[in-house]
N, C-alpha and C. Protein backbone atom coordinates (compact mmCIF):
# COMPACT_ATOMS: atom_id res chain seq x y z
N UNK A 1 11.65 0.84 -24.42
CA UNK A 1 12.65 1.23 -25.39
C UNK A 1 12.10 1.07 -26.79
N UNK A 2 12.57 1.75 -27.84
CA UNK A 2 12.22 1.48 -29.53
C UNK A 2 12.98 1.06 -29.79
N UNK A 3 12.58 -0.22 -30.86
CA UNK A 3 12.90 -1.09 -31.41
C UNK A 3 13.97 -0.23 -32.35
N UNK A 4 13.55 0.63 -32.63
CA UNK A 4 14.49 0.85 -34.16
C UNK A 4 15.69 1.51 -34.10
N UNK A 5 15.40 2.55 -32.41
CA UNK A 5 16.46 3.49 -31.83
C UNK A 5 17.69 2.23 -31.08
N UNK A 6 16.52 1.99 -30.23
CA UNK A 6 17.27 1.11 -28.96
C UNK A 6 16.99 2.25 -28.23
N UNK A 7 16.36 2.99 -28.17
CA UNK A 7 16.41 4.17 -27.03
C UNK A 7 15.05 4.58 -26.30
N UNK A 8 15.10 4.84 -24.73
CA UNK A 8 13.51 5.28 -24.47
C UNK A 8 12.98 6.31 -25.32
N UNK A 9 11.65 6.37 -24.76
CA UNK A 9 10.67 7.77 -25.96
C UNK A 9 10.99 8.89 -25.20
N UNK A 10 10.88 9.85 -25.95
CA UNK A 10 11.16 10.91 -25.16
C UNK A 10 9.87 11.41 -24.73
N UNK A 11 10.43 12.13 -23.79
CA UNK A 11 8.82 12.83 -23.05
C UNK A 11 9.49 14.34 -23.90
N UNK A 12 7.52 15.12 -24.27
CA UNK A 12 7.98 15.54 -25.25
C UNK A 12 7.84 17.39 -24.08
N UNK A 13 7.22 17.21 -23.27
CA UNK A 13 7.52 18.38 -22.25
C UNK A 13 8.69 18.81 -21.72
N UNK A 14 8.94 20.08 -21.55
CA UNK A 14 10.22 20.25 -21.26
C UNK A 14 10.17 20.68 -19.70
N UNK A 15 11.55 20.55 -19.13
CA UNK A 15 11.09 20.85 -17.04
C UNK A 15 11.15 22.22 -17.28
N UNK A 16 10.67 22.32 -16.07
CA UNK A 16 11.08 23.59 -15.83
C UNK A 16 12.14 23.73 -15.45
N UNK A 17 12.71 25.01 -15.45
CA UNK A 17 14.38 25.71 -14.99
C UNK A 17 14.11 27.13 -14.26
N UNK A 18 15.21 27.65 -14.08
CA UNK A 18 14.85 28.64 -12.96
C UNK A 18 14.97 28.69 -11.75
N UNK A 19 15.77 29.98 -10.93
CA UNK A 19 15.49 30.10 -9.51
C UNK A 19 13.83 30.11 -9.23
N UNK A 20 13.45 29.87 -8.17
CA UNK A 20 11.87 30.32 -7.95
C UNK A 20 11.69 30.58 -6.28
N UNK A 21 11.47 31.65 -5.77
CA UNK A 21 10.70 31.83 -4.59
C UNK A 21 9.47 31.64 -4.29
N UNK A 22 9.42 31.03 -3.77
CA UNK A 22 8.56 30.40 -3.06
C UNK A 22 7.28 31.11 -1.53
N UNK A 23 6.45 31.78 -1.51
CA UNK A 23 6.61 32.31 -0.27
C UNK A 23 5.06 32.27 0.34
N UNK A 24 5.12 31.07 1.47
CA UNK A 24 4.13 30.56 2.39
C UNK A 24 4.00 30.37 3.64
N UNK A 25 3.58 31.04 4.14
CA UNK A 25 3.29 30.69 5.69
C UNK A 25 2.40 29.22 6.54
N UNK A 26 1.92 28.98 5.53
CA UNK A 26 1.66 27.30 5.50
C UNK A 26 2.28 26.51 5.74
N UNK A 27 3.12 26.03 6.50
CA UNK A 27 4.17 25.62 6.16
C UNK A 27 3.82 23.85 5.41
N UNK A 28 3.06 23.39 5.88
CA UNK A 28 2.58 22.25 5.30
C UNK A 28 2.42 22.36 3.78
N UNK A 29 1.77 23.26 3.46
CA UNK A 29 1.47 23.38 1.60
C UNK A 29 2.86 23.75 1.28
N UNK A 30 3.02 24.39 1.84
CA UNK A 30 4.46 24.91 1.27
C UNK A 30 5.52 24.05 0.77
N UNK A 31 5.79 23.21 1.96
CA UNK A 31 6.30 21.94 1.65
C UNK A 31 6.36 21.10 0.65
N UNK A 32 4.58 20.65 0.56
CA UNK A 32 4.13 19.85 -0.37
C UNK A 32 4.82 20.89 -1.81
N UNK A 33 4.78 21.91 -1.81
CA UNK A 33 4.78 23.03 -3.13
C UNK A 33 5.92 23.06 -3.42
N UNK A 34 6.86 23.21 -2.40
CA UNK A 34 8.10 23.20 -2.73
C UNK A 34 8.73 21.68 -3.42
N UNK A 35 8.42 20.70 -2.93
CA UNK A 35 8.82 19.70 -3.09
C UNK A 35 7.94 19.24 -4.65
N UNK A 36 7.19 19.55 -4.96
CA UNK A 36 6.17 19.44 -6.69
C UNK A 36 7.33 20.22 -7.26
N UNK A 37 8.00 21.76 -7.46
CA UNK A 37 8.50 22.48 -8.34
C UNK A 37 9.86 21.73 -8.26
N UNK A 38 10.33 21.44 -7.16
CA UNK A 38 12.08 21.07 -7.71
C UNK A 38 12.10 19.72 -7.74
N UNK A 39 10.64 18.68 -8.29
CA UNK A 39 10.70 17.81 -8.90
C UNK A 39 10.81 18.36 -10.43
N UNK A 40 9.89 19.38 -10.77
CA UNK A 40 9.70 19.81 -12.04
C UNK A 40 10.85 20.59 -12.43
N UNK A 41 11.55 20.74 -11.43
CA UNK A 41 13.06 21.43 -12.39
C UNK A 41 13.13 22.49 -11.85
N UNK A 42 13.03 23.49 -10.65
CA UNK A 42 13.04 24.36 -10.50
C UNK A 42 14.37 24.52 -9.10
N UNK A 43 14.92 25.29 -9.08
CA UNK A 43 15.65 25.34 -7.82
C UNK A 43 14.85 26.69 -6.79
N UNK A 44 14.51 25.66 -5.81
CA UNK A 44 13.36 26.32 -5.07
C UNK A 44 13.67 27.18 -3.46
N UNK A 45 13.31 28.64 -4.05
CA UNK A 45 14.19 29.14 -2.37
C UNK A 45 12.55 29.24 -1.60
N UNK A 46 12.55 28.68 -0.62
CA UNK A 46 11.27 29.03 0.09
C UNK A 46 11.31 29.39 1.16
N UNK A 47 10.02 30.79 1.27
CA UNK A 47 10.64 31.60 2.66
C UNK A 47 8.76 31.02 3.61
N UNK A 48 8.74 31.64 4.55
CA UNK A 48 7.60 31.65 5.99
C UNK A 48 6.65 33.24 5.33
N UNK A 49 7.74 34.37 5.52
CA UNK A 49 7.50 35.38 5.47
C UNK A 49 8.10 36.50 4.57
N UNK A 50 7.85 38.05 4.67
CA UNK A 50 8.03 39.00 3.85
C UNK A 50 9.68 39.41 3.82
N UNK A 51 9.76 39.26 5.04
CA UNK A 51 11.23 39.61 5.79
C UNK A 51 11.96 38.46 5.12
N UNK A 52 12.35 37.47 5.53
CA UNK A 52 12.69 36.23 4.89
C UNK A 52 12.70 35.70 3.12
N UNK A 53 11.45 36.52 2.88
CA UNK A 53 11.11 36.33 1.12
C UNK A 53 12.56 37.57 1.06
N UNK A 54 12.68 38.63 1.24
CA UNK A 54 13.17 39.78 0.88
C UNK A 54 15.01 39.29 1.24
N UNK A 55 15.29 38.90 1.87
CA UNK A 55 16.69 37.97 2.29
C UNK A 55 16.93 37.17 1.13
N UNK A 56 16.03 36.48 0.86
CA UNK A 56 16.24 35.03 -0.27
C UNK A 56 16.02 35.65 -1.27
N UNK A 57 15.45 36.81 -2.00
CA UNK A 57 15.13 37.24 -3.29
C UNK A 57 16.13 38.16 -3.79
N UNK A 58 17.48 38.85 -2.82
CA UNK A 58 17.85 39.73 -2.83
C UNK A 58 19.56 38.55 -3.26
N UNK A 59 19.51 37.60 -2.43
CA UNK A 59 20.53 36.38 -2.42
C UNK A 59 20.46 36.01 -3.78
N UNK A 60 19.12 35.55 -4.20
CA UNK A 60 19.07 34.34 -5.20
C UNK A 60 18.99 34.91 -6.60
N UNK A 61 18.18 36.26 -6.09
CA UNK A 61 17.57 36.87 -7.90
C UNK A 61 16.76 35.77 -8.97
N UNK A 62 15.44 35.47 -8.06
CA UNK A 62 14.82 34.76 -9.16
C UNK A 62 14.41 35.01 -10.29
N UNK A 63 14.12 33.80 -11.09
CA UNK A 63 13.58 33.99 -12.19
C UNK A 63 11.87 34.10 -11.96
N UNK A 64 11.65 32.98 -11.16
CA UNK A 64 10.58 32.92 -10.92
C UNK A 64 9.70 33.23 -9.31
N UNK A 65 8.50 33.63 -8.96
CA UNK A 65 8.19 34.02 -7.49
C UNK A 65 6.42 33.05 -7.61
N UNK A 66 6.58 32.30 -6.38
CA UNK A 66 4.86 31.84 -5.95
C UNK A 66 4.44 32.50 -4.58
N UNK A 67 3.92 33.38 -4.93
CA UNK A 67 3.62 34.41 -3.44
C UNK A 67 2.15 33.98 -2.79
N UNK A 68 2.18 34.14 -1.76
CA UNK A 68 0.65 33.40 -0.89
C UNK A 68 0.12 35.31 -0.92
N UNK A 69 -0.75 35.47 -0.78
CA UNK A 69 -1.16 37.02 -0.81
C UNK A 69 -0.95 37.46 0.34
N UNK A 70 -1.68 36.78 1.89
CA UNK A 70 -1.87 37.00 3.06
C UNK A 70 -0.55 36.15 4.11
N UNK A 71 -0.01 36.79 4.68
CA UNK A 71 1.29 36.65 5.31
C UNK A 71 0.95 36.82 6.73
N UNK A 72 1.81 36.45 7.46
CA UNK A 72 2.20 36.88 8.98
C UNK A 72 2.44 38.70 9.07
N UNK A 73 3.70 39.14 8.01
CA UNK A 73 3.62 40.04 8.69
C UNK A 73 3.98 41.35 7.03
N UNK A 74 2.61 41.26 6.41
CA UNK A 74 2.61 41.73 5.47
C UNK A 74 2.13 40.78 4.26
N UNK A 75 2.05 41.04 3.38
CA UNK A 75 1.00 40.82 1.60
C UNK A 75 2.01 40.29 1.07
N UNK A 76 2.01 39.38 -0.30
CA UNK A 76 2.30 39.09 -0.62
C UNK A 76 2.15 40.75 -1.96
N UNK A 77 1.48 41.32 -2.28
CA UNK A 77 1.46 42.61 -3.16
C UNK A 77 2.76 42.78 -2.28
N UNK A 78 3.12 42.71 -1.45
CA UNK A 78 4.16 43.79 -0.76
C UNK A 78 5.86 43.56 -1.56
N UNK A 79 5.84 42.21 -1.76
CA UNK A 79 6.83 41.60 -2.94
C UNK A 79 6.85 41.78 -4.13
N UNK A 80 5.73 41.98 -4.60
CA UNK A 80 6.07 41.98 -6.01
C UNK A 80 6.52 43.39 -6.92
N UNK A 81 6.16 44.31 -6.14
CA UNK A 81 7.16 45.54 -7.08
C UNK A 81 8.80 45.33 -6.48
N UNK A 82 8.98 44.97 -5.39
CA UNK A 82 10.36 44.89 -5.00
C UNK A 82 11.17 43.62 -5.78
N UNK A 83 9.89 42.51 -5.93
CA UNK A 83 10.76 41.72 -7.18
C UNK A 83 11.03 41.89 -8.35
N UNK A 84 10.32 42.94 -9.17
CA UNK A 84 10.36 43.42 -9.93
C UNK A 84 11.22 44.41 -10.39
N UNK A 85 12.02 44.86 -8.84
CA UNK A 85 12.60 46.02 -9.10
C UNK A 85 14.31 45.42 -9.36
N UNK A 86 14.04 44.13 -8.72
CA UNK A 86 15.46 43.00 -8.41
C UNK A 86 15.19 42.55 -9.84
N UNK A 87 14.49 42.18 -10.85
CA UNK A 87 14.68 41.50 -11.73
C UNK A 87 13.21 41.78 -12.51
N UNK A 88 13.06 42.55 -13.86
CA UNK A 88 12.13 43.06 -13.85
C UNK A 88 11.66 42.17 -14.72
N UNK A 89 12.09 40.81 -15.97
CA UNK A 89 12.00 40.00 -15.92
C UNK A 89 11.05 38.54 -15.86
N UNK A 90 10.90 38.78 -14.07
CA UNK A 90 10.33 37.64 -13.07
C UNK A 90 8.84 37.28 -13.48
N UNK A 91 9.07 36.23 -13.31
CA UNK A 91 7.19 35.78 -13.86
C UNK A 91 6.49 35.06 -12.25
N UNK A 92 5.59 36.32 -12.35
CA UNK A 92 5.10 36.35 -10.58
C UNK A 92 3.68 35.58 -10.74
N UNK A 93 3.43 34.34 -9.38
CA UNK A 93 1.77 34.00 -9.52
C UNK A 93 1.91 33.89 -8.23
N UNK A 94 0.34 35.01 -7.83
CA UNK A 94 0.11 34.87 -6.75
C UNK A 94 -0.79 33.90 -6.19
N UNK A 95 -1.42 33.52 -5.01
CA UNK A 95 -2.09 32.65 -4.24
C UNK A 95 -2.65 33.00 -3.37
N UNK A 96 -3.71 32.64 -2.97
CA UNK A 96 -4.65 33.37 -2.03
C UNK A 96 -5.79 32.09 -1.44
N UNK A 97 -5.93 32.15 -0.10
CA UNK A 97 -7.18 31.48 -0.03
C UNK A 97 -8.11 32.49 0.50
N UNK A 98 -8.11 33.74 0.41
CA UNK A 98 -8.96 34.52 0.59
C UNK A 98 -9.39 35.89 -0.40
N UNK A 99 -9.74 34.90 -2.11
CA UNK A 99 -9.98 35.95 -2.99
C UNK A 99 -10.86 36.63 -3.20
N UNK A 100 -11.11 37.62 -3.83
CA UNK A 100 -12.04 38.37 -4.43
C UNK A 100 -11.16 39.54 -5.37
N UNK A 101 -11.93 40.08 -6.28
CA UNK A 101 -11.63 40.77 -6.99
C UNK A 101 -10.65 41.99 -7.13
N UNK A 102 -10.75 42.60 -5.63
CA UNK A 102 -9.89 43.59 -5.56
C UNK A 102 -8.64 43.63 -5.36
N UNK A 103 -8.84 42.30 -4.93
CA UNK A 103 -6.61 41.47 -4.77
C UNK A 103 -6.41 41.01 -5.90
N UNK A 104 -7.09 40.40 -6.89
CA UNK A 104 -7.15 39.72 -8.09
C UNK A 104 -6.81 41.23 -8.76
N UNK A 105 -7.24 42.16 -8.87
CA UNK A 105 -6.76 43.16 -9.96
C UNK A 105 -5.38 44.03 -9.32
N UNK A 106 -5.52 44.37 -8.19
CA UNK A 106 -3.89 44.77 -7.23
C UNK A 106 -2.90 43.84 -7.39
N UNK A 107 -2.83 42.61 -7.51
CA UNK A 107 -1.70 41.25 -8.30
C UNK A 107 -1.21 41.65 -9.05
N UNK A 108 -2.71 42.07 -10.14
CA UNK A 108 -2.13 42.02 -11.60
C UNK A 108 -1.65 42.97 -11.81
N UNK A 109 -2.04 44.18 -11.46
CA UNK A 109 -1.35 46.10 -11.86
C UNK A 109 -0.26 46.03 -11.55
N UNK A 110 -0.06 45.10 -9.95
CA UNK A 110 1.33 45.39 -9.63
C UNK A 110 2.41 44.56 -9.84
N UNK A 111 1.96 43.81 -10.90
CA UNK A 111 3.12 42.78 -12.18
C UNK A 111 2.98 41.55 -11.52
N UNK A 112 2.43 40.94 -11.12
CA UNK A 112 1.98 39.08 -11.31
C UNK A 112 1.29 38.90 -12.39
N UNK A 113 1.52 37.92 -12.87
CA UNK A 113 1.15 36.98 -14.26
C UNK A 113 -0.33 36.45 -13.83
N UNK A 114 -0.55 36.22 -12.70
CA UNK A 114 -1.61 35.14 -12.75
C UNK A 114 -1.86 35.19 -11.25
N UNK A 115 -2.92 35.14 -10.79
CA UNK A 115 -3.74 34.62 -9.69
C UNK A 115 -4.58 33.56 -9.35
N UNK A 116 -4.26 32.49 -8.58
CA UNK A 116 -5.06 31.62 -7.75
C UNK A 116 -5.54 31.18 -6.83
N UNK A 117 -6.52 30.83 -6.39
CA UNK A 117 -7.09 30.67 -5.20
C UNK A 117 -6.23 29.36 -4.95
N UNK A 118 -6.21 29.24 -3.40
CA UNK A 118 -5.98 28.14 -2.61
C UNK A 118 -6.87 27.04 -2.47
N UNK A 119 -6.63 26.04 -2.66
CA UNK A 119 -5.41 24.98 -2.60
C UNK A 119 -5.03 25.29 -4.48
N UNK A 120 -4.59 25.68 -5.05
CA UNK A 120 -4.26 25.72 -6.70
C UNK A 120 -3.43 23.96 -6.78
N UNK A 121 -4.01 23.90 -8.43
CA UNK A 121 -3.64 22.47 -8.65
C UNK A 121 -2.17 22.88 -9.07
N UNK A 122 -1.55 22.46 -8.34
CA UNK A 122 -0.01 22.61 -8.95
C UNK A 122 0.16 22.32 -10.48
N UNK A 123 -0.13 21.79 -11.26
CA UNK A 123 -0.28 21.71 -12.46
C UNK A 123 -0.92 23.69 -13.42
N UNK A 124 -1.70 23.78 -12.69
CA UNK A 124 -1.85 25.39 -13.24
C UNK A 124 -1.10 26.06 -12.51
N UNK A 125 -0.12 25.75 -11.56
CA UNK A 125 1.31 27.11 -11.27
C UNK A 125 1.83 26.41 -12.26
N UNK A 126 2.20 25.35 -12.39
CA UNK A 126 3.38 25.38 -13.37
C UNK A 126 3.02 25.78 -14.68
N UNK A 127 2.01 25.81 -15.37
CA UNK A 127 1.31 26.65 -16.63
C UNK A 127 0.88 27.98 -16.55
N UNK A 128 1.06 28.58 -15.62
CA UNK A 128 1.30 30.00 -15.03
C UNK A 128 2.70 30.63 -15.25
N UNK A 129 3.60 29.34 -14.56
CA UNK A 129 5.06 30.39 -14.49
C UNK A 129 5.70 29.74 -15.89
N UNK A 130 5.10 28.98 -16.58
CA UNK A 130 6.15 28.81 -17.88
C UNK A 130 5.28 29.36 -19.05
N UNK A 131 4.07 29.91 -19.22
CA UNK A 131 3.53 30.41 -20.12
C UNK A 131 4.42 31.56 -21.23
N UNK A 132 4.25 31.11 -22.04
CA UNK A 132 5.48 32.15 -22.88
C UNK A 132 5.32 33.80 -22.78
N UNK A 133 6.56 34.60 -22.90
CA UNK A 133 6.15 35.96 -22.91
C UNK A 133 5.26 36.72 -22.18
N UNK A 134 4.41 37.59 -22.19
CA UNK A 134 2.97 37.94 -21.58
C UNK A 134 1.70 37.31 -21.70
N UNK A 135 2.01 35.62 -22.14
CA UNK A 135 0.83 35.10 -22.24
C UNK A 135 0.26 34.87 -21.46
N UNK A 136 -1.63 34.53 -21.17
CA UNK A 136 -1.94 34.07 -19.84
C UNK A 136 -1.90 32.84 -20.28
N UNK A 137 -1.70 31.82 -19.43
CA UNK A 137 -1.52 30.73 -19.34
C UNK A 137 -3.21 30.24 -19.41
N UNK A 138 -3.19 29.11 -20.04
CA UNK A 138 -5.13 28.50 -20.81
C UNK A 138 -5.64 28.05 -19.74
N UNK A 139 -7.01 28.65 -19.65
CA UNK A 139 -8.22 28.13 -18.15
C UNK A 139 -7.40 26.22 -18.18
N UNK A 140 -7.64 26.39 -16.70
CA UNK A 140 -7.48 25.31 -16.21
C UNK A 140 -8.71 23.83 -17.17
N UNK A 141 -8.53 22.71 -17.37
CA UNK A 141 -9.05 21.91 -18.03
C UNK A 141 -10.42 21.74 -17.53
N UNK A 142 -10.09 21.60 -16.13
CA UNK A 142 -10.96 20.42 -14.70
C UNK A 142 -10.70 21.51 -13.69
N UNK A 143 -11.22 22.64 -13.77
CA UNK A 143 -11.60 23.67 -12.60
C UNK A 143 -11.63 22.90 -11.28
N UNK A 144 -11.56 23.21 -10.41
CA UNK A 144 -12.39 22.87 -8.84
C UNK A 144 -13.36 23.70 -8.94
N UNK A 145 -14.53 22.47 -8.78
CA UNK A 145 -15.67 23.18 -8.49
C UNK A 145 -16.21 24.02 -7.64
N UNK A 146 -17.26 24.58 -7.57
CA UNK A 146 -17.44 25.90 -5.88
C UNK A 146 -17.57 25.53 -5.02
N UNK A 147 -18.38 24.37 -5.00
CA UNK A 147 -18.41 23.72 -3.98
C UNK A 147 -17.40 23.19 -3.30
N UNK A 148 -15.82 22.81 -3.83
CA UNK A 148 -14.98 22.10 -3.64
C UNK A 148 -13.80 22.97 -2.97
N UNK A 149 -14.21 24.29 -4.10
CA UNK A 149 -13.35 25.44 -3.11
C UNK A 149 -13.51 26.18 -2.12
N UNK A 150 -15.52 26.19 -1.68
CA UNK A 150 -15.98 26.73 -0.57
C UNK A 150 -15.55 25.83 0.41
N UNK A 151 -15.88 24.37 0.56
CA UNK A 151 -15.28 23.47 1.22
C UNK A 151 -13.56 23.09 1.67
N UNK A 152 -12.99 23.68 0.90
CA UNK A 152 -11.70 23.38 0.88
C UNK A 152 -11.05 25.24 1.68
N UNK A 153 -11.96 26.33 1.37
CA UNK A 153 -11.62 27.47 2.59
C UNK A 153 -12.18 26.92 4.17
N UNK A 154 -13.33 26.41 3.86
CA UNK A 154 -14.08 25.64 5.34
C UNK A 154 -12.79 25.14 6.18
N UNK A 155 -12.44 24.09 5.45
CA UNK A 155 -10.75 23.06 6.17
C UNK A 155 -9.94 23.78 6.06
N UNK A 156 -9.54 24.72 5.76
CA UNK A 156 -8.11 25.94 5.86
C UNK A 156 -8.88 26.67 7.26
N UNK A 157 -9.82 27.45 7.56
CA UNK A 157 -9.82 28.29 8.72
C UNK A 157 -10.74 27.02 9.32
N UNK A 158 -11.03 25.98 9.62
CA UNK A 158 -11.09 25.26 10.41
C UNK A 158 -9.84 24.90 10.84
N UNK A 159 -9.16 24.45 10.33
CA UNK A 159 -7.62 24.08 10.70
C UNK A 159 -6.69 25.46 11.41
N UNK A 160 -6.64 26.44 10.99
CA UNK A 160 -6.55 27.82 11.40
C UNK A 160 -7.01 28.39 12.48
N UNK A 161 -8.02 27.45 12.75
CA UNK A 161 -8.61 27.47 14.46
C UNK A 161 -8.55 26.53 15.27
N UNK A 162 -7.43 25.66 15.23
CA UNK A 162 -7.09 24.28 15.74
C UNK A 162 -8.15 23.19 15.92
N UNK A 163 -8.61 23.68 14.72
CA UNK A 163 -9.85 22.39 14.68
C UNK A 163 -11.34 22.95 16.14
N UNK A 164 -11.15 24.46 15.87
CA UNK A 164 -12.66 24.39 17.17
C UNK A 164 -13.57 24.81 16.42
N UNK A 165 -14.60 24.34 16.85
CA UNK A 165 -15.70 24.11 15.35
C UNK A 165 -16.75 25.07 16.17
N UNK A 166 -16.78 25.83 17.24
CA UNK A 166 -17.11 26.96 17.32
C UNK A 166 -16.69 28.37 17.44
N UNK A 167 -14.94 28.31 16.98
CA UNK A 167 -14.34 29.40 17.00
C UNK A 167 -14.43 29.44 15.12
N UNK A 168 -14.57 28.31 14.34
CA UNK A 168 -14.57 28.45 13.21
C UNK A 168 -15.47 28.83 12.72
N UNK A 169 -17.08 28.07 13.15
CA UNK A 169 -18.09 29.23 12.65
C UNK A 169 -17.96 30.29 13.00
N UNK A 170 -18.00 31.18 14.46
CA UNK A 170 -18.03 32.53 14.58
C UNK A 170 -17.24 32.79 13.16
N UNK A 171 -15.96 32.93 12.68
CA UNK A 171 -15.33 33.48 11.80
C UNK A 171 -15.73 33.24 10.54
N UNK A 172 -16.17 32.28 10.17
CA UNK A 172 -17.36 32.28 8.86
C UNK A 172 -18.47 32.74 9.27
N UNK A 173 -18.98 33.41 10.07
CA UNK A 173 -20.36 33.79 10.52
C UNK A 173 -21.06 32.92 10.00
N UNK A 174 -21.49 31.24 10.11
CA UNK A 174 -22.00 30.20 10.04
C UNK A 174 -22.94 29.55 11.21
N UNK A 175 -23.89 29.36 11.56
CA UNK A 175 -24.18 28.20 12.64
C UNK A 175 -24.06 27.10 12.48
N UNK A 176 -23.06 26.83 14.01
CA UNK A 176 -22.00 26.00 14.50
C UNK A 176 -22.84 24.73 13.80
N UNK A 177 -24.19 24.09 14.31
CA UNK A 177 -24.75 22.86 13.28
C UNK A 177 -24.39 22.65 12.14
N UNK A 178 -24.81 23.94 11.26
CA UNK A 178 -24.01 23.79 9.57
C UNK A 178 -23.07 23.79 9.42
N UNK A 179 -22.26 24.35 10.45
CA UNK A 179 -20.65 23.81 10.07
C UNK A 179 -20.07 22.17 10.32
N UNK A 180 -20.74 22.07 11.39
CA UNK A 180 -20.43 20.48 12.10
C UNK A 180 -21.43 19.58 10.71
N UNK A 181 -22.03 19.89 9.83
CA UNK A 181 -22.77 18.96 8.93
C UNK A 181 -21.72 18.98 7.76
N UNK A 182 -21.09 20.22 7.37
CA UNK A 182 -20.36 19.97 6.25
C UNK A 182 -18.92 19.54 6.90
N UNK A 183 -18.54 19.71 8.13
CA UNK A 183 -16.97 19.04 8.34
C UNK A 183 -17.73 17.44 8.31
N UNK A 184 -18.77 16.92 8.56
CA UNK A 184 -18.88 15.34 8.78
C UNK A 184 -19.05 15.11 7.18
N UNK A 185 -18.98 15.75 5.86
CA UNK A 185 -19.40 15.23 4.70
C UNK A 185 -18.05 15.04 4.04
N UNK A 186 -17.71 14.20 3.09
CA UNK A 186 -16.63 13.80 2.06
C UNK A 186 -16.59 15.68 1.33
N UNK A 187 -15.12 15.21 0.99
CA UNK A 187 -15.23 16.47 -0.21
C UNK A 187 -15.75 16.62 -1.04
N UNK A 188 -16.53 17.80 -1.68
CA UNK A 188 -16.99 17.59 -2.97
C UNK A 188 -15.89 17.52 -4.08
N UNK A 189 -16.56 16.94 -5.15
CA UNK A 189 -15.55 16.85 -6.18
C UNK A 189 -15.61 18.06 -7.39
């Protein structure tokens, strides 16, 4: 408390506000994701899928959308002109653990604010979806390194293959040894 007020300090950030969809087939991150934003102030509709996103977006009319790119049964591109068309508005960031450039520029044409690779530090969605106006929101401080994000796709389609560490190399086209050397190493930082 201050002495002079009698009152705590204020924190000088403001929460966030806003409906926000949410939409992951993860259900584990998702979780974790959902449960970070409607600490930060957000009232959070979170769907599995496209079908389900399109139910809750049509209900809720967000302000805000966190779309995973790659779905069960359809894109996350597949939302965002239809959210757009519900609320043109909406400040869209997509997510991906399988980027490259040509989804990174299809995001953006088709009205998302911002793109990130998977696992994203929740701290840059939330400087994504509150960035003012058409601003981009400022490079992240403390990037994840390449190493940290090559490693961190490794444990997503390792896990994605119930942990078989020769169904996971085939799909990284890796030998199975080099894969079994980097699942036995710490994360990089």
């Amino acid at each position: 408390m201050s002495e002079a007020t009698g009152a705590a300090p204020q924190d000088d950030t403001l929460p966030a506000t806003g409906k926000l969809l949410l939409v992951d087939d993860d259900q584990s991150f998702r979780q974790r994701l959902e449960l970070m934003l409607t600490r930060k102030g957000y009232e959070v509709f979170a769907a599995s899928s496209v079908a389900e996103a399109r139910t809750l977006a049509a209900q809720a009319q967000p302000t805000h959308a966190v779309l995973d790119m790659k779905l069960d049964d359809g894109t996350g591109l597949d939302l965002v002109t239809e959210l757009r068309s519900i609320r043109p508005d909406i400040r869209i960031v997509m997510l991906t653990g399988y980027g490259n450039l040509t989804t990174a520029v299809a995001a953006i044409k088709a009205g998302a604010l911002d793109y990130l690779a998977k696992p994203a530090d929740p701290d840059d969605i939330i400087k994504a979806l509150s960035a003012e106006g058409d601003d981009k929101p400022e490079p992240p401080e403390d990037p994840m390194s390449a190493d940290r994000v090559r490693w961190e796709h490794i444990q997503r389609v390792y896990e994605l293959c119930d942990r078989n560490v020769s169904e996971t190399a085939r799909r990284l086209k890796m030998h199975r040894r080099t894969l079994q050397r980097i699942l036995a190493k710490r994360s990089p930082r």
